[in-house]
Protein backbone atom coordinates (compact mmCIF):
# COMPACT_ATOMS: atom_id res chain seq x y z
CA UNK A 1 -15.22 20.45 13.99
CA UNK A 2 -11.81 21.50 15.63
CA UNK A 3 -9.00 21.22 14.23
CA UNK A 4 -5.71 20.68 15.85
CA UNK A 5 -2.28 21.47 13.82
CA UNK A 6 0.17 20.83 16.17
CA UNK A 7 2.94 18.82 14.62
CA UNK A 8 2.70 20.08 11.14
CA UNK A 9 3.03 23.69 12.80
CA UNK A 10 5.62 22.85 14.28
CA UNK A 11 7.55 21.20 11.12
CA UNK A 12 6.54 23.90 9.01
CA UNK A 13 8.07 26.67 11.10
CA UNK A 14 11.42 24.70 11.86
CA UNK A 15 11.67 23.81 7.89
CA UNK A 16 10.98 27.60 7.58
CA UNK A 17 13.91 28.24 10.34
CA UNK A 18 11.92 30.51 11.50
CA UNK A 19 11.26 30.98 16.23
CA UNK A 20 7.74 30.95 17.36
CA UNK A 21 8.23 34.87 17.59
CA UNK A 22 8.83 35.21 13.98
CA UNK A 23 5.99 32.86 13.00
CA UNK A 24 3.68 35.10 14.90
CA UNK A 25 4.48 38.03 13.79
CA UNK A 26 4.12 36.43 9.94
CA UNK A 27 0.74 35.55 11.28
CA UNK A 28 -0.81 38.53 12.98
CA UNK A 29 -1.01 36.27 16.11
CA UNK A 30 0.48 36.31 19.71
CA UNK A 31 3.93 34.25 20.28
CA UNK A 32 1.86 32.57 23.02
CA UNK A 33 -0.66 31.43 21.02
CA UNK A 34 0.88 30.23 18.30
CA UNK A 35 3.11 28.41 21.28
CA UNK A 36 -0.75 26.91 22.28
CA UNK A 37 -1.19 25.68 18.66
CA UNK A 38 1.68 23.66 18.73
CA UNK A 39 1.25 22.00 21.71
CA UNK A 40 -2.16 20.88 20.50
CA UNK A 41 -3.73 23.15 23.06
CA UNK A 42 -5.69 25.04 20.82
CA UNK A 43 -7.35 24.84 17.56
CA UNK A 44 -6.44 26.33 14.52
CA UNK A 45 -8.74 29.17 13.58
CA UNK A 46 -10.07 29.45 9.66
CA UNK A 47 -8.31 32.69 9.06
CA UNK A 48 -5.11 31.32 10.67
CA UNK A 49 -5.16 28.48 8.51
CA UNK A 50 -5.46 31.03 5.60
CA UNK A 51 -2.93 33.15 6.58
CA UNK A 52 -0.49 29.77 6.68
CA UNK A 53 -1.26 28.87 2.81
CA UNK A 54 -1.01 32.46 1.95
CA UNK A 55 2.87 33.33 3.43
CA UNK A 56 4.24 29.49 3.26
CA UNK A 57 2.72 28.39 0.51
CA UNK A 58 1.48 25.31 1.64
CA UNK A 59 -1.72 22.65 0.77
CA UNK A 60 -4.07 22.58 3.55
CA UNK A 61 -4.37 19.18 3.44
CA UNK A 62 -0.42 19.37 4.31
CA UNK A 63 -1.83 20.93 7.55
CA UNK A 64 -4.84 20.24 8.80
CA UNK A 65 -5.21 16.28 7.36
CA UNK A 66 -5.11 13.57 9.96
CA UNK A 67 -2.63 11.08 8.46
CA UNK A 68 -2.20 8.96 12.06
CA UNK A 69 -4.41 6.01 11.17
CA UNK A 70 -1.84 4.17 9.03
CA UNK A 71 1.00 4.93 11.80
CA UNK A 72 -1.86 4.18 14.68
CA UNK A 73 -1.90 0.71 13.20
CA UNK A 74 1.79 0.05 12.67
CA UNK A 75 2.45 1.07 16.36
CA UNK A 76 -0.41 -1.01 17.48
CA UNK A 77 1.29 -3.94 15.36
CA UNK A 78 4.71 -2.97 16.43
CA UNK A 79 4.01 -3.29 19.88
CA UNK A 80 2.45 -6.98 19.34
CA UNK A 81 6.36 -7.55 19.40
CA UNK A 82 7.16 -9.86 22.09
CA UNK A 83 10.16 -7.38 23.06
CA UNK A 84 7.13 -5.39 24.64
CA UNK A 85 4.29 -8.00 25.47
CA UNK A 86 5.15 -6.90 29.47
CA UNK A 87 4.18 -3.55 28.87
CA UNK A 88 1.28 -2.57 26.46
CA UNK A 89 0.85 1.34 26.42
CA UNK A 90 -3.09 1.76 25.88
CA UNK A 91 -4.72 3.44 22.55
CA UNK A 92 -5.49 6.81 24.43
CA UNK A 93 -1.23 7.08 25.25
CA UNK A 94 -0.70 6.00 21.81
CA UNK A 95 -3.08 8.68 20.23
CA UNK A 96 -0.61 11.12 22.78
CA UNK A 97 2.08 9.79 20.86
CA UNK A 98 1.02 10.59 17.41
CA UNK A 99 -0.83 14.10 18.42
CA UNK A 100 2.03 15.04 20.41
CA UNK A 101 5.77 13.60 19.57
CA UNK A 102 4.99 12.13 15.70
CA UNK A 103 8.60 12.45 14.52
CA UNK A 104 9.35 10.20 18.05
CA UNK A 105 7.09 7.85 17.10
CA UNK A 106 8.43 7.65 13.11
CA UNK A 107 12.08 7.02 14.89
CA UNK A 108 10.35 4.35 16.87
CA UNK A 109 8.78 2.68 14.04
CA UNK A 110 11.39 2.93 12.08
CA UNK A 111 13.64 1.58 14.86
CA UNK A 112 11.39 -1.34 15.02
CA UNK A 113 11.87 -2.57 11.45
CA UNK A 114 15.50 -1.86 11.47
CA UNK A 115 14.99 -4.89 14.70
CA UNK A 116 13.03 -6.95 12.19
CA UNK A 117 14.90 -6.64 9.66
CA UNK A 118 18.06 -7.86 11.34
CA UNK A 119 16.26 -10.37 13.38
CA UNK A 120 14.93 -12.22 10.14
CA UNK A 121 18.92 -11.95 8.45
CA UNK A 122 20.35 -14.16 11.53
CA UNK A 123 17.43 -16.57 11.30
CA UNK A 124 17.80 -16.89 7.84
CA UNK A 125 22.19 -16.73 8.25
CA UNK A 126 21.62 -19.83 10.94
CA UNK A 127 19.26 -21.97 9.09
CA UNK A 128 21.68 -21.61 6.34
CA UNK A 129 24.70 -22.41 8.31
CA UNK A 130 27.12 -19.23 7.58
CA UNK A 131 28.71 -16.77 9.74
CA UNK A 132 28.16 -13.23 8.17
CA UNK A 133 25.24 -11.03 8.61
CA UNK A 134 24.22 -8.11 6.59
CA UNK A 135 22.92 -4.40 7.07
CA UNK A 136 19.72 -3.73 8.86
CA UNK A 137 17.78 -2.42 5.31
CA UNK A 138 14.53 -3.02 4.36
CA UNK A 139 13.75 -5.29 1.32
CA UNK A 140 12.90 -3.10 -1.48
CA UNK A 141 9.72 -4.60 -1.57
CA UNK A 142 9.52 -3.29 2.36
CA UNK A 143 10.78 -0.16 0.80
CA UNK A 144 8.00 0.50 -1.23
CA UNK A 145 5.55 -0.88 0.88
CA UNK A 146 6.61 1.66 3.77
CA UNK A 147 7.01 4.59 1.51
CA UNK A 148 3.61 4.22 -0.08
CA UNK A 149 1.62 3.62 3.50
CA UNK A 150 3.43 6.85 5.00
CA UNK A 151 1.53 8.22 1.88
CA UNK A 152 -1.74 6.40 2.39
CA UNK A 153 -0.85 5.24 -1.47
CA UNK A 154 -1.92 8.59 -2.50
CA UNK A 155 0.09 10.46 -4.68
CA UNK A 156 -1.80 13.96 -6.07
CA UNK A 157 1.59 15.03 -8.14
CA UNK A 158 1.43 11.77 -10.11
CA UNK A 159 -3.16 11.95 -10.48
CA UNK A 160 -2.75 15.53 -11.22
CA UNK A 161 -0.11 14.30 -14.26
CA UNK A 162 -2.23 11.69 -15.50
CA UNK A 163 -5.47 14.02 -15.88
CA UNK A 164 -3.55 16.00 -17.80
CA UNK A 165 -2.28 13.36 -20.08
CA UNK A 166 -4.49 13.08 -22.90
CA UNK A 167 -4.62 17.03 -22.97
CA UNK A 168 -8.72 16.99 -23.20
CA UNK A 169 -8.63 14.29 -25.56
CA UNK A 170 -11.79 11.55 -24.84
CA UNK A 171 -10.22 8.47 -25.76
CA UNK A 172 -12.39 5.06 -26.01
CA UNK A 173 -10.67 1.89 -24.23
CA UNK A 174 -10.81 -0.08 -27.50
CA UNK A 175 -8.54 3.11 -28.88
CA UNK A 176 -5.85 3.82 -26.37
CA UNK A 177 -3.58 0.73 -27.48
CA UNK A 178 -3.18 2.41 -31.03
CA UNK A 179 -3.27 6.02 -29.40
CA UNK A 180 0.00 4.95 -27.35
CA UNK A 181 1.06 3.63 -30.18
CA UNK A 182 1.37 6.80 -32.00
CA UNK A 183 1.89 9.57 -29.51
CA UNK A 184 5.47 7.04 -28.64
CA UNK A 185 5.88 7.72 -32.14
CA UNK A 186 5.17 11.01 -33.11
CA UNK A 187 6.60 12.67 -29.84
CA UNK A 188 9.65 10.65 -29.09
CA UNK A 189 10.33 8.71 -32.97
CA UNK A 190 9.50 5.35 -30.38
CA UNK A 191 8.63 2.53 -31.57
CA UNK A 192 6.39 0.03 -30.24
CA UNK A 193 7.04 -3.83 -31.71
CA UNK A 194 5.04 -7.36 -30.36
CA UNK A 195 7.93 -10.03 -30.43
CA UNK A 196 8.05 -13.48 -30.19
CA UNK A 197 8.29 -15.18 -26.44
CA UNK A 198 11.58 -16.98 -27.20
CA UNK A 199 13.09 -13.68 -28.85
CA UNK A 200 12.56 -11.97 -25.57
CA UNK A 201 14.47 -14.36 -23.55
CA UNK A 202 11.87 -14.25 -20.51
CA UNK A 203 11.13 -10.52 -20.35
CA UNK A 204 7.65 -8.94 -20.81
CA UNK A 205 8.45 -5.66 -22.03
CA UNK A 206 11.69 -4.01 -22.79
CA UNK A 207 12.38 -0.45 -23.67
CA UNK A 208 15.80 0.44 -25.48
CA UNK A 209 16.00 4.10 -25.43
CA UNK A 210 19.45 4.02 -27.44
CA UNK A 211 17.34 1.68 -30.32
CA UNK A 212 14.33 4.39 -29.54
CA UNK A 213 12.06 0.79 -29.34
CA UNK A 214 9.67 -0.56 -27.21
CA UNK A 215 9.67 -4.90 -27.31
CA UNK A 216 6.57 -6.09 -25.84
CA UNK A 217 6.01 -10.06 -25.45
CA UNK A 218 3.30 -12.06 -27.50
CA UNK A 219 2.31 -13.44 -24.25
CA UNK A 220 0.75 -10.18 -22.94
CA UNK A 221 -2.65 -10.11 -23.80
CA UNK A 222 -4.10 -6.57 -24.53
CA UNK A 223 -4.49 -4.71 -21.27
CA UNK A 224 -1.44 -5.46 -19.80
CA UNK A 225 -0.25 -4.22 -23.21
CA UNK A 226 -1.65 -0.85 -22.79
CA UNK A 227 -0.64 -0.76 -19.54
CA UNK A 228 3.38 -1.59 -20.22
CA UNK A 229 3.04 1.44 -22.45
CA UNK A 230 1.74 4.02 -20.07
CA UNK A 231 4.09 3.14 -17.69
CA UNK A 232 7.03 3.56 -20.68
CA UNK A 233 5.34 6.96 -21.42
CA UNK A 234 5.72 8.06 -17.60
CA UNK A 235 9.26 7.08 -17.65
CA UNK A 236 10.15 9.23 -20.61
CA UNK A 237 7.44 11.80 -19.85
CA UNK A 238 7.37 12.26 -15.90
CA UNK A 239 11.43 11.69 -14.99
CA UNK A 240 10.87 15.20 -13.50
CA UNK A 241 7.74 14.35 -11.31
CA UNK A 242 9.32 10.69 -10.23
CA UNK A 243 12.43 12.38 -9.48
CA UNK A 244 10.91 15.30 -7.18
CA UNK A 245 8.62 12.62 -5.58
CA UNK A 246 11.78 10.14 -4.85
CA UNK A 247 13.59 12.43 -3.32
CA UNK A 248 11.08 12.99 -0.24
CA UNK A 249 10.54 9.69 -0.65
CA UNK A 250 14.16 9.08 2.39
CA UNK A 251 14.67 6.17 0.11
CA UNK A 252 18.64 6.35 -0.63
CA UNK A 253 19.69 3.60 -1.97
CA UNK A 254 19.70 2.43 -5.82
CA UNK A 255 17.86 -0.85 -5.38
CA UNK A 256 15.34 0.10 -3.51
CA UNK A 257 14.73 3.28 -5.54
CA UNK A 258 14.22 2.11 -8.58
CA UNK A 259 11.90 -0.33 -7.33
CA UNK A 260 9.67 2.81 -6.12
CA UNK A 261 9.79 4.38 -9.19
CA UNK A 262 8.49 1.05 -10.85
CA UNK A 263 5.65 1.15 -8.46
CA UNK A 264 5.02 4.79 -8.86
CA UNK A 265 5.22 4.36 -13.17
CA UNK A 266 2.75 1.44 -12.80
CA UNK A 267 0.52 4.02 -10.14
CA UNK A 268 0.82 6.75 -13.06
CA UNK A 269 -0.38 4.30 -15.55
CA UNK A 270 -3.25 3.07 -13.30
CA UNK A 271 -4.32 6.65 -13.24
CA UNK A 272 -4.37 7.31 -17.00
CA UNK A 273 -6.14 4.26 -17.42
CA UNK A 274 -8.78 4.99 -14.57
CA UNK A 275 -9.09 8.51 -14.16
CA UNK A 276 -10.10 9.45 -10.10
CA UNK A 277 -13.00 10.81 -10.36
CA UNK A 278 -14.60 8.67 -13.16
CA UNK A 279 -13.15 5.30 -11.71
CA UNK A 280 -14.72 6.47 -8.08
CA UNK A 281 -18.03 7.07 -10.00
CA UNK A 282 -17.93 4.02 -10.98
CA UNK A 283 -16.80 1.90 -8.38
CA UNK A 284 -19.52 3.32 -5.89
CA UNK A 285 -22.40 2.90 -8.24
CA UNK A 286 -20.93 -0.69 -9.56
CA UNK A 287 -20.59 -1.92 -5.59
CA UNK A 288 -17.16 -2.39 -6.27
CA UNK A 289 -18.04 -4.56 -8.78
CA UNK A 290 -14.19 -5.43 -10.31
CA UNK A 291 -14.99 -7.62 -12.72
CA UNK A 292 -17.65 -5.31 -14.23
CA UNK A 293 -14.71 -2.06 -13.93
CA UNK A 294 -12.08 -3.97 -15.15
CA UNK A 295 -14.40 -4.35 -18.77
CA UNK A 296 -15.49 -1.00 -18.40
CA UNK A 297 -11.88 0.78 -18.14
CA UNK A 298 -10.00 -2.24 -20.51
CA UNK A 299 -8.01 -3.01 -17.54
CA UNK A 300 -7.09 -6.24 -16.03
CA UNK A 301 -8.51 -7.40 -12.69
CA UNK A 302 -5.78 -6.78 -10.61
CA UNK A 303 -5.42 -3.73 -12.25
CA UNK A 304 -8.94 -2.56 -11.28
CA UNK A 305 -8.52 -3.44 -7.62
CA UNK A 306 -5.12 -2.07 -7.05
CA UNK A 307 -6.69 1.54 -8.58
CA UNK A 308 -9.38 1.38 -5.88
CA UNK A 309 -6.32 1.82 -2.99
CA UNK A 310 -5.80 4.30 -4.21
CA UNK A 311 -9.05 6.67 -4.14
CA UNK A 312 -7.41 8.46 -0.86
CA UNK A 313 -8.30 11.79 -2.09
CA UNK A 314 -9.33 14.27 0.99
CA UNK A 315 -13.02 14.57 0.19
CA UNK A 316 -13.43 12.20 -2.98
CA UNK A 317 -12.39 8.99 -1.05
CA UNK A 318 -13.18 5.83 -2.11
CA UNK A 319 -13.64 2.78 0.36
CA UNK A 320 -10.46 2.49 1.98
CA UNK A 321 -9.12 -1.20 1.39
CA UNK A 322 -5.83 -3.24 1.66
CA UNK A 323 -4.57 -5.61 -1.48
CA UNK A 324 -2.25 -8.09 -1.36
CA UNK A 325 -1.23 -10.97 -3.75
CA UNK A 326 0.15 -14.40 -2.99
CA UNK A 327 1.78 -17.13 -4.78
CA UNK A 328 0.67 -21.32 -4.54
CA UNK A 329 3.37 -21.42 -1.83
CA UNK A 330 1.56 -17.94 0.11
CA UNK A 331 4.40 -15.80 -0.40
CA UNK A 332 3.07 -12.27 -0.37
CA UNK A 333 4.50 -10.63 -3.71
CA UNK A 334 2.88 -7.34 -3.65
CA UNK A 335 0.79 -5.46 -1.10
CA UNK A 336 -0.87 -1.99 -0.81
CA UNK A 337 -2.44 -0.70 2.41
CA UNK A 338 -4.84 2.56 3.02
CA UNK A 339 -6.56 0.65 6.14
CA UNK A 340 -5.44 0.22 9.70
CA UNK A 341 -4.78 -3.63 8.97
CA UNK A 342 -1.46 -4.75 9.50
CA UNK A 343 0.29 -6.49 6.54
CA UNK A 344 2.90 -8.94 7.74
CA UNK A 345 6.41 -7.28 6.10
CA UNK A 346 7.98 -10.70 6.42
CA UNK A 347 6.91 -14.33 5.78
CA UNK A 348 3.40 -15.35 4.27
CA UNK A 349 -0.58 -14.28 4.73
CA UNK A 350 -2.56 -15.87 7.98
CA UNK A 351 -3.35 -19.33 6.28
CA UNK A 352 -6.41 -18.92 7.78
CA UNK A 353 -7.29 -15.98 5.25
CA UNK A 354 -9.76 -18.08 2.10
CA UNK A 355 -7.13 -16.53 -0.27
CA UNK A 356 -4.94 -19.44 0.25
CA UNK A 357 -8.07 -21.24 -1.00
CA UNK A 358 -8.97 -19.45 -4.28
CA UNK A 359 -6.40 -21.68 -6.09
CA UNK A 360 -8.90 -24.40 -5.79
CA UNK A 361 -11.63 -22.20 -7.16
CA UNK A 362 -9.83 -20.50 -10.29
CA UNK A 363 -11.06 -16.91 -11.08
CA UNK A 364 -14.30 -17.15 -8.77
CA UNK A 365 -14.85 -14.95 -5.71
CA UNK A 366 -14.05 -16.03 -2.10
CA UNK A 367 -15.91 -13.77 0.58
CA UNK A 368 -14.84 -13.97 4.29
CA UNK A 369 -15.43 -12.24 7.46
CA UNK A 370 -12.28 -12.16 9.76
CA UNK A 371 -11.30 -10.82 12.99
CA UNK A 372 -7.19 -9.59 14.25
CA UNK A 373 -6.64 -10.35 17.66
CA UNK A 374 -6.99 -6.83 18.54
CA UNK A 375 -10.65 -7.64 18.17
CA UNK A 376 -10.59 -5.33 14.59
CA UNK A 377 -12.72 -7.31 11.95
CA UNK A 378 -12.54 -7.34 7.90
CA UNK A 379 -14.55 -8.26 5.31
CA UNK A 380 -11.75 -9.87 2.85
CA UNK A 381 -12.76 -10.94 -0.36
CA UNK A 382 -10.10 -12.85 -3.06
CA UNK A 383 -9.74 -14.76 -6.40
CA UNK A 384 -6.99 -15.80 -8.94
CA UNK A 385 -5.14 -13.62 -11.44
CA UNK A 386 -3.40 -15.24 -14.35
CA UNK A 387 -0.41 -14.33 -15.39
CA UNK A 388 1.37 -14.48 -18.64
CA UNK A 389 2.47 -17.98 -20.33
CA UNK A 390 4.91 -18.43 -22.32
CA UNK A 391 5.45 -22.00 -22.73
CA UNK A 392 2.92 -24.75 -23.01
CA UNK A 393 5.17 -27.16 -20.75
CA UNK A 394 4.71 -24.18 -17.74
CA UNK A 395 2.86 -25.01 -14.59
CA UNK A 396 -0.43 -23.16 -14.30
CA UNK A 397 1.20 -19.06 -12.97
CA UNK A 398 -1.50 -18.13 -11.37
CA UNK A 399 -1.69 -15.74 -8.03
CA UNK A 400 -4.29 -15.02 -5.87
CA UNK A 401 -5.17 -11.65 -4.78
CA UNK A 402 -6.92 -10.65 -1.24
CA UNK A 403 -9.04 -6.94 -1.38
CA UNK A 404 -10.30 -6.16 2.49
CA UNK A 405 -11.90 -3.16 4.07
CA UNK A 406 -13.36 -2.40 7.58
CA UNK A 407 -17.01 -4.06 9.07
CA UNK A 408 -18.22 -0.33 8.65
CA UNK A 409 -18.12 -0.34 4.16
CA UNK A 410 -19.45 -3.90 3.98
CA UNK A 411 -22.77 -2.08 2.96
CA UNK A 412 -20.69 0.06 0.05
CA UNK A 413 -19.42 -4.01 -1.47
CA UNK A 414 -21.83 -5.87 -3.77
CA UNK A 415 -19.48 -8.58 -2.74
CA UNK A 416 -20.24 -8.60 1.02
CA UNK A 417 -24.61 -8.61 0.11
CA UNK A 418 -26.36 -11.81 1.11
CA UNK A 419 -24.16 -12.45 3.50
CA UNK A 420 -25.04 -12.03 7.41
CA UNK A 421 -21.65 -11.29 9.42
CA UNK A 422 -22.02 -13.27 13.13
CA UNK A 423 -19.71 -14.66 15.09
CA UNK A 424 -19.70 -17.74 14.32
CA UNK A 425 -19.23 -16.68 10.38
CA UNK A 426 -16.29 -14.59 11.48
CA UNK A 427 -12.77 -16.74 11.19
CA UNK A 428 -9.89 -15.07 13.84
CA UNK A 429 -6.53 -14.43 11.88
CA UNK A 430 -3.35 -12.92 13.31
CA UNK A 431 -0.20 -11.19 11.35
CA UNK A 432 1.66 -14.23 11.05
CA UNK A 433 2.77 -17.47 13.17
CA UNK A 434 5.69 -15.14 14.89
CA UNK A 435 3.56 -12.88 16.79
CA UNK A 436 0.27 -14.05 16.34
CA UNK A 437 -0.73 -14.45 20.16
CA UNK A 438 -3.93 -16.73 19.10
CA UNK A 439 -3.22 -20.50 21.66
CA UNK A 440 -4.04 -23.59 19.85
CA UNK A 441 -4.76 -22.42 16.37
CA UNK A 442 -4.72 -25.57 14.45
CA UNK A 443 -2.93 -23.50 11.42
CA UNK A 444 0.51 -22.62 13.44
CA UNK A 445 3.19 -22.94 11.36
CA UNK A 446 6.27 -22.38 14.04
CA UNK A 447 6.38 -21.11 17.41
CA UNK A 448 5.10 -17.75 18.54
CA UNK A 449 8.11 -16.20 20.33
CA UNK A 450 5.03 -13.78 22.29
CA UNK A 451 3.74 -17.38 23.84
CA UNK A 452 5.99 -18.15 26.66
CA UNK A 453 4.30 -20.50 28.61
CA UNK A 454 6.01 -23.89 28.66
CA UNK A 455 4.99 -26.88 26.58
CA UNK A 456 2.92 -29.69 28.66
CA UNK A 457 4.58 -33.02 27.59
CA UNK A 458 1.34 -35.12 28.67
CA UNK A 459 -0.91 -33.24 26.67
CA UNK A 460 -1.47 -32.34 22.82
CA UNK A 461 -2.64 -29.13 21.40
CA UNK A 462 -3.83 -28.52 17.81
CA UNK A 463 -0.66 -28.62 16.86
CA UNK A 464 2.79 -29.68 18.07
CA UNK A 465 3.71 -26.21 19.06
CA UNK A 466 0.70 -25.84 21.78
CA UNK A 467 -0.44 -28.07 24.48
């Protein structure tokens, strides 16, 4: 198999400051070819690619992995945009793109949701009626979500930290809540103290590293108990490997970084919890059974699926699925992505995705078959979560969670068995109502701004917003 370097070659000698004569001579190679090589014009040769780890000091997988599917799929989404709906370059020029200019393309896509992101402040500053608008930045949740797709929610600083945790210790689930417990204690004189829900005054867990005391709520039940406490430990522990991470990360400011190294202390814990290679074990012999791997590992549901997002590792992969969660009014509160399907950044899920439905089915599992207008299809399958509850005069908190990979794994899901995907099984979804370029779908919420043809006065669609 060939294997073309081109754009990493090209970063790496630049970041090294270093001409295309220099690099060659490092090398043992011709200027010219090494000229070739970044221009995608020839492959890299195995003793080349040695030579490169040996004098830069570099991973491999730095080099020669293919990391354009996630950016393949934003620019494919991107340019859904009605800003370019006259002129749709084709997959082959698009492939150019990413082989050829990637940093242009980054700029572009960045560009892009710079465009959204102001575009959704002046809707939201005219439905509300005031004047001022504010910077073009990203949500923090957006944030996150970005930063963790650029790296395909694989992080091999924070797995190779939380294999190393128990320091060859073989600790049962039942155990690790009292284990915590006392490594808090012995290492860092931390306490760890259960407190009443109305002493907490609404928070879950709170650490006071002046008091050297970790409050946890009575209304966490145990897993999410022993997870609050890994993610304290990586806090205190890992401030070193968070810190080195964030600052690659391009994330700048304080909001939006702290919400990334949330996500990153909750993807440390995950990993303690449900060690790679054990967790993949399992998952591929279980079917991606979740409910079966979250009693296995002590870890919630959720828990469970968000791990399996994660198993990116070049040559140990797992499945590659997207996860989101939504609320009873389909907000999407958390999402995680290592497929090519687009996650809307703004707004709700399709409500033609079954996980809208779940709520009417607590805790059991929805299967579905959809298709994006691309003509991509998913198999998607979804249930409630609870959440905590502290009051008995609270509304039911539940969320829903979707899990969805590619046609081509449906044979790795126990989920997806039984089930014969055709046609007329398979439901079409878009992004959301904005660009979704699907006529007549009796689900539209508003009007598509990429359908321009006029409305018909004498006639009625599926919905007001079609005819």
């Amino acid at each position: 198999m060939k294997t073309f370097i081109g754009p990493q070659l090209r970063r790496l000698r630049r970041d090294a400051k270093e001409t295309q004569a220099q690099m060659a001579r490092k090398l043992g190679i011709s200027t010219s070819y090494v000229n070739l090589l970044e221009k995608n014009e020839r492959s890299v040769s195995v003793p080349v690619l040695l030579k490169l780890i040996e004098i830069y000091g570099v991973d491999w997988r730095d080099i020669a992995q293919d990391d354009n599917t996630a950016q393949l799929a934003d620019l494919k989404a991107a340019l859904q945009d009605p800003l370019f709906v006259s002129e749709q370059p084709d997959i082959i020029q698009l492939r150019s793109a990413l082989s050829h200019s990637p940093d242009l393309a980054s700029s572009f896509l960045r560009l892009h949701r710079a465009y959204q992101a102001v575009t959704d402040q002046l809707m939201a500053v005219a439905e509300a009626g005031g004047t001022e608008v504010g910077r073009p930045n990203p949500s923090p949740e957006t944030a996150v979500h970005t930063f963790f797709r650029e790296r395909r929610n694989y992080f091999p600083e924070l797995e190779t930290k939380a294999a190393e945790f128990w320091e060859g210790q073989t600790i049962a689930p039942d155990d690790i809540y009292t284990a915590l417990k006392a490594r808090l204690l012995e290492k860092f004189k931390i306490k760890v103290v259960i407190i009443s829900v109305e002493d907490m005054s609404g928070a879950l867990r709170d650490y006071s590293e002046f008091q050297r005391i970790v409050r946890l709520s009575e209304a966490l039940d145990h897993p999410n108990r022993v997870f609050q406490l890994v993610h304290v430990c990586c806090l205190i522990e890992q401030q070193v490997t968070l810190d080195k991470i964030l600052s690659s990360s391009g994330v700048i400011d304080n909001r939006r970084k702290t919400r990334c190294r949330v996500e990153l202390a909750n993807y440390f814990a995950a990993a303690v919890l449900m060690p790679y290679d054990n967790f993949l074990h399992e998952a591929i012999s279980k079917k991606y059974d979740f409910a079966r791997l979250s009693a296995q590992f002590g870890v919630s549901f959720e828990q469970a699926c968000h791990r399996a997002t994660t198993l990116q590792k070049s040559g140990a992969q797992g499945v590659p699925f997207f996860f989101f969660r939504i609320d009873k009014a389909g907000n999407v509160t958390k999402r995680f992505n290592a497929t090519d399907f687009h996650l809307a950044e703004y707004g709700g899920a399709c409500p033609r995705l079954d996980v809208h439905a779940s709520f009417r089915t607590p805790e059991q599992i929805l299967t579905q078959f959809v298709q994006m207008p691309d003509s991509s299809r998913f198999f998607v399958f979804s249930r409630t979560v609870a959440r905590p509850v502290t009051s008995r005069h609270e509304q039911d908190l539940s969320l829903a969670i979707a899990m969805g990979c590619s046609i081509e794994h449906i044979g790795a899901i126990g989920y997806a068995e039984g089930f014969e995907m055709t046609l007329e099984r398979t439901t079409p979804i878009g992004i959301n109502c904005r660009i979704c370029p699907r006529k007549n779908c009796d689900q539209r919420a508003y009007s598509a701004t990429i359908l321009t043809d006029p409305l018909d006065a004498r006639k009625r669609g599926a919905t007001s917003y079609d005819s």
